[in-house]
C-alpha atoms as a PDB file:
ATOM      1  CA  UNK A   1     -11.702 -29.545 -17.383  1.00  0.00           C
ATOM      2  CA  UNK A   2     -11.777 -27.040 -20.011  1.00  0.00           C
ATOM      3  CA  UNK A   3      -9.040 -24.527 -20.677  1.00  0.00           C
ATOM      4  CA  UNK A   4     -11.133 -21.513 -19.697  1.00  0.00           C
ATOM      5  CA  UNK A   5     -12.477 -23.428 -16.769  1.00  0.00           C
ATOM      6  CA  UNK A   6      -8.230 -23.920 -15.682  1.00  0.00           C
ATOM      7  CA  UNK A   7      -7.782 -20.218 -16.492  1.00  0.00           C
ATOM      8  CA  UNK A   8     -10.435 -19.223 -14.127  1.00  0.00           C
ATOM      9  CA  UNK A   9      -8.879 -21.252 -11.351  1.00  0.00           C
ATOM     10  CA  UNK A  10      -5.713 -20.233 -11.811  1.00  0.00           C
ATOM     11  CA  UNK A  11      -7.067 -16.818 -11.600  1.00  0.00           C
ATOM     12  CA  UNK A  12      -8.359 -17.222  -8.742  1.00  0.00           C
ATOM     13  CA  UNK A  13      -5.664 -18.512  -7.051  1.00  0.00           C
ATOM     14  CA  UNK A  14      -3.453 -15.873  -7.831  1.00  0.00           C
ATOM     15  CA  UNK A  15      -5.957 -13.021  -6.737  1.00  0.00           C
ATOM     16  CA  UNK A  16      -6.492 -14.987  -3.134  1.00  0.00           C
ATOM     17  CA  UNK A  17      -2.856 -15.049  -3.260  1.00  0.00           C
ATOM     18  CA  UNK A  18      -2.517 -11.152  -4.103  1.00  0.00           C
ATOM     19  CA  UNK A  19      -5.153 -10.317  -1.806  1.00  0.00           C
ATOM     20  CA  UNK A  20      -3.972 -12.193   1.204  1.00  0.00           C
ATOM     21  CA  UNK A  21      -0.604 -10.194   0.750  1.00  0.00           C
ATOM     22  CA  UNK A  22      -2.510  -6.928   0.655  1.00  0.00           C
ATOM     23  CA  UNK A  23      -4.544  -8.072   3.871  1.00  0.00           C
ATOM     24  CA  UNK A  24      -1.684  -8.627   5.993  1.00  0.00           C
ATOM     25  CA  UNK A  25      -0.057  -5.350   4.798  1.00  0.00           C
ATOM     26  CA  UNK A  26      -3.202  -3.729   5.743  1.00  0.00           C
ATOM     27  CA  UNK A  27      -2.832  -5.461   9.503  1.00  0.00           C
ATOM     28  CA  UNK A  28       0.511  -3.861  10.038  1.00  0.00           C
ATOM     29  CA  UNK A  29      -0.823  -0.906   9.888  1.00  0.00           C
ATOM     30  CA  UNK A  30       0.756   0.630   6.585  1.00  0.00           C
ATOM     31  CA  UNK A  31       2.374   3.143   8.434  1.00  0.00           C
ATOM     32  CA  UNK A  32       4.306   4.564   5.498  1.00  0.00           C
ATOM     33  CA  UNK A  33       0.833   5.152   3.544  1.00  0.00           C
ATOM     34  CA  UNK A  34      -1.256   8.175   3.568  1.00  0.00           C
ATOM     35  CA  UNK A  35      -4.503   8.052   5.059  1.00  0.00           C
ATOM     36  CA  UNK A  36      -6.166   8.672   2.071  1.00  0.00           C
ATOM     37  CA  UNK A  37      -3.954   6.046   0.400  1.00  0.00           C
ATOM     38  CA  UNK A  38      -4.810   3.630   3.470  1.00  0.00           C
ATOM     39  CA  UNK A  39      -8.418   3.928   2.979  1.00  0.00           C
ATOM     40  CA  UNK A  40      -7.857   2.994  -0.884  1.00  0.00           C
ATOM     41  CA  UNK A  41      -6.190   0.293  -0.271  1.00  0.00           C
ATOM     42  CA  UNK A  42      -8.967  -1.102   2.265  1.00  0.00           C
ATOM     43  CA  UNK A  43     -11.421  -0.492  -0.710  1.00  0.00           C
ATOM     44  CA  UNK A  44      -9.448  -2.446  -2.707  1.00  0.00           C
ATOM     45  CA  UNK A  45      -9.150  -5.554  -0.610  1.00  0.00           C
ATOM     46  CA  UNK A  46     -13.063  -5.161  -0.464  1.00  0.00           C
ATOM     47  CA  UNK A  47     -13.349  -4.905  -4.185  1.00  0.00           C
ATOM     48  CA  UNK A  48     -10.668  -7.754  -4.681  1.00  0.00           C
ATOM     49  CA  UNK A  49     -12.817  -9.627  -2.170  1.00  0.00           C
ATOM     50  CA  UNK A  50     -16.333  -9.416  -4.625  1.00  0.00           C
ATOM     51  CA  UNK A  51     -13.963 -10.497  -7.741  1.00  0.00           C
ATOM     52  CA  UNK A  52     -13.104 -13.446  -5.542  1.00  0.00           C
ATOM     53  CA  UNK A  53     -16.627 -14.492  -4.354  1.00  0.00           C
ATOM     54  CA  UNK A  54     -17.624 -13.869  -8.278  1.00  0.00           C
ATOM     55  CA  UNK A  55     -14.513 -16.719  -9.631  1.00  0.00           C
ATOM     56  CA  UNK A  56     -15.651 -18.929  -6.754  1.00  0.00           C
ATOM     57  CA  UNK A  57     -19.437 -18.919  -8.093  1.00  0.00           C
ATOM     58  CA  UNK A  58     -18.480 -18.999 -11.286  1.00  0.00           C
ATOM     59  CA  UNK A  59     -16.181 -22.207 -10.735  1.00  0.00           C
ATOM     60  CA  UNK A  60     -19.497 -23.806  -8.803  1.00  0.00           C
ATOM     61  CA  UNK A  61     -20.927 -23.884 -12.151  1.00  0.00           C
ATOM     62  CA  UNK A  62     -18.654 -25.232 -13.710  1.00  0.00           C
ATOM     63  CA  UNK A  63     -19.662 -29.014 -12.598  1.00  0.00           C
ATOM     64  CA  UNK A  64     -23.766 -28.340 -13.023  1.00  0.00           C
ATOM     65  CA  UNK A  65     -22.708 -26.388 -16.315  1.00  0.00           C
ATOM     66  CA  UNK A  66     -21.789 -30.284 -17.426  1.00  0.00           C
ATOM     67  CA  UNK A  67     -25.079 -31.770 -16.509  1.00  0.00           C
END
């Protein structure tokens, strides 16, 4: 595996990691947010969600990038 090809894994994994951690705060309810600051931080996990789905292709390429 490449270095940039381990970089973008390891990336990954820490954005899942982030965005799992903002998901569940999002299922308590984040009472102690604003609702403006709430619906941010929804839009956030949505955009963190398309950055994931992006690595994930990105690292499906990586064995027909080989070929």
């Amino acid at each position: 595996m490449k270095p940039y090809q381990q970089r973008v894994l390891e990336e990954k994994a820490d954005l899942d990691a982030k965005l799992e951690k903002l998901l569940a705060f999002l299922e308590e309810g984040c009472l102690e947010t604003s609702k403006l600051d709430g619906l941010l931080l929804c839009w956030q996990a949505t955009v963190m969600r398309q950055y994931s789905d992006v690595l994930k292709l990105r690292i499906e390429q990586f064995g027909r990038d080989s070929k």
